[in-house]
N, C-alpha and C. Protein backbone atom coordinates (compact mmCIF):
# COMPACT_ATOMS: atom_id res chain seq x y z
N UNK A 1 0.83 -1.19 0.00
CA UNK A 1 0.00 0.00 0.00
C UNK A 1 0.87 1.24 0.00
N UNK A 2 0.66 2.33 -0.66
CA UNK A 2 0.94 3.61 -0.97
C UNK A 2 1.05 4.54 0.54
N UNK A 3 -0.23 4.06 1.57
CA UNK A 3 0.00 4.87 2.73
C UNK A 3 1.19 4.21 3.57
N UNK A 4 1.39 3.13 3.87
CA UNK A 4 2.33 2.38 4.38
C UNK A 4 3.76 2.60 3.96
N UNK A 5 4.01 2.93 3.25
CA UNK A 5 5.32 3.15 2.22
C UNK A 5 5.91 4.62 2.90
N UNK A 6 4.73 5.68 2.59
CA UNK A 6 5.44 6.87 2.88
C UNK A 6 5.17 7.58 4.32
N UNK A 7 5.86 8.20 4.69
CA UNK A 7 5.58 8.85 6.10
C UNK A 7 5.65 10.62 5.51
N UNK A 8 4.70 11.11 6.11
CA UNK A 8 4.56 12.48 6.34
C UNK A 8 6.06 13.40 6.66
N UNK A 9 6.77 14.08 5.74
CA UNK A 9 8.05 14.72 6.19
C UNK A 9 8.54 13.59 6.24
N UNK A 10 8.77 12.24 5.75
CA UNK A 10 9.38 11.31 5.20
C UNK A 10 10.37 11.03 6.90
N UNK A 11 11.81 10.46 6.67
CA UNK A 11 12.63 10.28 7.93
C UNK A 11 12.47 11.12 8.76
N UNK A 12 12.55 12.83 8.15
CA UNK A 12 12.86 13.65 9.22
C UNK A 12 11.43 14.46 9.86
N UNK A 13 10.60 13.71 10.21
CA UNK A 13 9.22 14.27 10.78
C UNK A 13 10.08 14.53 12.35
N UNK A 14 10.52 13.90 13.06
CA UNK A 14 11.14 14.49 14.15
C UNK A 14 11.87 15.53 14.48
N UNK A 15 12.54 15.66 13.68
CA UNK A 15 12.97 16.90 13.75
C UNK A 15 12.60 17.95 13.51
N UNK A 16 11.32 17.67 12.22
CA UNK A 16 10.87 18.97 12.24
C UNK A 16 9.50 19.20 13.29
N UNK A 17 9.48 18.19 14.03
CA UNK A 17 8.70 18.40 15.23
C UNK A 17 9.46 19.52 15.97
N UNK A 18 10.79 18.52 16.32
CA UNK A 18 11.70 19.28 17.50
C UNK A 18 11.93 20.94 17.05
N UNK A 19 11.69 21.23 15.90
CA UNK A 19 12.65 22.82 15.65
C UNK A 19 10.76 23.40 16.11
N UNK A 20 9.78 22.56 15.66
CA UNK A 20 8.66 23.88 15.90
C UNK A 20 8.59 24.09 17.08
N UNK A 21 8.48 22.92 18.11
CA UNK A 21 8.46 22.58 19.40
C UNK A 21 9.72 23.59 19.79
N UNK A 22 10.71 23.48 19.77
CA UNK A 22 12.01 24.63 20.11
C UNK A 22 11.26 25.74 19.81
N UNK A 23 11.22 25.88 18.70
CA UNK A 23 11.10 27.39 18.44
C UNK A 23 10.13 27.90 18.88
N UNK A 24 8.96 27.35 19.45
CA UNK A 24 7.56 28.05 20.18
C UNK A 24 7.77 28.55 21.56
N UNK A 25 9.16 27.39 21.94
CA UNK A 25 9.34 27.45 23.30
C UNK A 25 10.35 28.65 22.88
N UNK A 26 11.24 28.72 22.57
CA UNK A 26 11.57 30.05 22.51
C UNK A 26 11.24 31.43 22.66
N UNK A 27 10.39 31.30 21.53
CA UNK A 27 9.50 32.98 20.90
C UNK A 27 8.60 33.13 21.84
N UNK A 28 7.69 32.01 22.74
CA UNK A 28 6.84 32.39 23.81
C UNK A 28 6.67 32.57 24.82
N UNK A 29 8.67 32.57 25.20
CA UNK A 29 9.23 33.03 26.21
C UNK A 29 9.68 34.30 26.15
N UNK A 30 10.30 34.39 25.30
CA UNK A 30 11.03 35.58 25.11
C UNK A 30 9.24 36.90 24.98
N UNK A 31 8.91 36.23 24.07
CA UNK A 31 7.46 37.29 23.90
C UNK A 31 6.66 37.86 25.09
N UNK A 32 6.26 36.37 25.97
CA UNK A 32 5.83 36.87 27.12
C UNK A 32 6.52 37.77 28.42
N UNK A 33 8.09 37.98 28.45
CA UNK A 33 8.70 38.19 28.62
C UNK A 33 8.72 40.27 28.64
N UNK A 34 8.91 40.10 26.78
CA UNK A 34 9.25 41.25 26.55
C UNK A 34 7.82 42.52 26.38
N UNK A 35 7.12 41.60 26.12
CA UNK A 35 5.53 42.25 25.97
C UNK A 35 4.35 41.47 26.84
N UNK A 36 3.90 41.27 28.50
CA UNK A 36 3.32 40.47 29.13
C UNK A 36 1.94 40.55 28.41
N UNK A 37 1.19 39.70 28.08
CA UNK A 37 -0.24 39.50 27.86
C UNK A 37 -1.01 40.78 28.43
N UNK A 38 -2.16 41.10 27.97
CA UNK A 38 -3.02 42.41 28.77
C UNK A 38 -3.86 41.62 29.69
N UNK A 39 -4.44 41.79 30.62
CA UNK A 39 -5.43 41.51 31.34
C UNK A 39 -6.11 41.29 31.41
N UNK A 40 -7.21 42.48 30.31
CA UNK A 40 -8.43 42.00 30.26
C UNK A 40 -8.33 42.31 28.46
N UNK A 41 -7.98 41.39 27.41
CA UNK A 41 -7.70 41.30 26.24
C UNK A 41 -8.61 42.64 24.76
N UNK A 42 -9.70 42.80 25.99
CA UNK A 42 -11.44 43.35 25.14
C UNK A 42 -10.52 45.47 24.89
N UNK A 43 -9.96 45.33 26.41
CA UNK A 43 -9.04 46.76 26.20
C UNK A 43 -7.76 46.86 26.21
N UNK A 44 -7.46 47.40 24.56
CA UNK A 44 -5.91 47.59 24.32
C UNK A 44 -5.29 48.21 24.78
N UNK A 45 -5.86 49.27 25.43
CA UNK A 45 -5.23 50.36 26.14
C UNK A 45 -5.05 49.92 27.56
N UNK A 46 -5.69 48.72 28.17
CA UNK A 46 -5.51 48.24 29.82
C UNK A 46 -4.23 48.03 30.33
N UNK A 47 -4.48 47.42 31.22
CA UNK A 47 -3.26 47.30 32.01
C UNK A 47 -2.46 45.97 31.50
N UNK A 48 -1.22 45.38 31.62
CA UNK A 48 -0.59 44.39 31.08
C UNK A 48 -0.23 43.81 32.03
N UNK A 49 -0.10 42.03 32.26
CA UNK A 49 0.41 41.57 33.37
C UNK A 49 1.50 41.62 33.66
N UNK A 50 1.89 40.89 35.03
CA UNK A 50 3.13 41.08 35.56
C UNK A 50 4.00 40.46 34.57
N UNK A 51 5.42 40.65 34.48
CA UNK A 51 6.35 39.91 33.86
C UNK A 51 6.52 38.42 34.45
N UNK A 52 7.18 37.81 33.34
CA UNK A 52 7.20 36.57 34.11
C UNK A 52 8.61 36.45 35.14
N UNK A 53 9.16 35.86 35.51
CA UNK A 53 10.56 35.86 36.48
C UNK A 53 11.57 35.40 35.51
N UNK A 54 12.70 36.69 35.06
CA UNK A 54 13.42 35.75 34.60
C UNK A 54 13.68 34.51 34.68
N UNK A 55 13.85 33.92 36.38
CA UNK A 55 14.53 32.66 36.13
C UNK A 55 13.95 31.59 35.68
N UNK A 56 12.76 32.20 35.13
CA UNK A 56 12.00 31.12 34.86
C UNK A 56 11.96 31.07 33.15
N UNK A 57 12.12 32.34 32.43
CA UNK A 57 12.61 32.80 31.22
C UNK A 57 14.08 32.58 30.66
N UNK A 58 14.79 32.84 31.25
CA UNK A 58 16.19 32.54 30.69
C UNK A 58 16.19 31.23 30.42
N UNK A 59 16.40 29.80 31.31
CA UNK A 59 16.26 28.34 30.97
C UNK A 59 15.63 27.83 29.82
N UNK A 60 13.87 28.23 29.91
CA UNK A 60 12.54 27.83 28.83
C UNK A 60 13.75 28.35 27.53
N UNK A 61 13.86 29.55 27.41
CA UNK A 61 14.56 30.35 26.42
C UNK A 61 15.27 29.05 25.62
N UNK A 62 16.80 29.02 26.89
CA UNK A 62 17.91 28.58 26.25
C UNK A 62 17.66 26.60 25.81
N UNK A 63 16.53 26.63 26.48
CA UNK A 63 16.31 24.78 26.07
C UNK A 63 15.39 24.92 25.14
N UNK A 64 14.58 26.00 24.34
CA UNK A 64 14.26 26.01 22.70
C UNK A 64 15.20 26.23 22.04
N UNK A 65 16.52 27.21 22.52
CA UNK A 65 17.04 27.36 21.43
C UNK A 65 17.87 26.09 20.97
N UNK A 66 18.24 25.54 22.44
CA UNK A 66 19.02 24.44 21.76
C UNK A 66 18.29 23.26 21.44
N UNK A 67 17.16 23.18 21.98
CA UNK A 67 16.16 21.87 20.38
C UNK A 67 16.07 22.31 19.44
N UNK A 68 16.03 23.96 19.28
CA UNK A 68 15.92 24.40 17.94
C UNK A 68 17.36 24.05 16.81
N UNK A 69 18.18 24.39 17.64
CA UNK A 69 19.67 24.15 17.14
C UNK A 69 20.00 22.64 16.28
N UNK A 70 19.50 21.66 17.74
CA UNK A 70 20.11 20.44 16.98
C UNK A 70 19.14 19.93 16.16
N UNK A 71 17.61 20.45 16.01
CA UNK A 71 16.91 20.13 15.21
C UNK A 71 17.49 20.51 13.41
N UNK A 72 17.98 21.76 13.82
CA UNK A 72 18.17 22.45 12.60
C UNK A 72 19.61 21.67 11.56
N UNK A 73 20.45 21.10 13.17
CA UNK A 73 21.86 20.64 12.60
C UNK A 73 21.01 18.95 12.05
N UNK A 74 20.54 18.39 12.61
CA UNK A 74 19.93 17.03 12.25
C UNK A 74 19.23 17.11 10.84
N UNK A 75 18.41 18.39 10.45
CA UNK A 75 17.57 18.45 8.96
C UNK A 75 19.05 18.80 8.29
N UNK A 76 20.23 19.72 8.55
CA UNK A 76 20.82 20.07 7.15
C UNK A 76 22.21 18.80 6.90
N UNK A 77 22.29 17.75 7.99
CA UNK A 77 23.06 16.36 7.81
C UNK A 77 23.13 15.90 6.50
């Protein structure tokens, strides 16, 4: 059978799991970070929440970038 044969993103479906997965964890650290969510979403002009704690930002950060990394070194092999 034709479905059996092929896989979706063929060998490298994992990896390109791992770089989206990295890279969300990245950008939605750094994002929430640099611009906190608003409060009450309905007013743009409201108030914005607290930041998150760096130490809780720097880590999330640096463990997308590096799934993002070896994802990226694993697709260009």
């Amino acid at each position: 059978m034709l479905a059996d044969e092929t896989l979706f993103l063929g060998k490298d479906l994992l990896p390109w799991l791992l770089l989206a997965i990295g890279g969300a964890l990245l950008v939605a650290n750094l994002a929430a970070y640099l611009r906190p969510p608003l409060v009450d979403p309905r007013r743009p002009d409201g108030a914005r929440r607290e930041r998150p704690p760096l130490g809780r930002v720097v880590p999330l950060s640096l463990v997308g970038a590096f799934v993002s990394a070896w994802a990226i070194a694993s697709l260009v092999r």
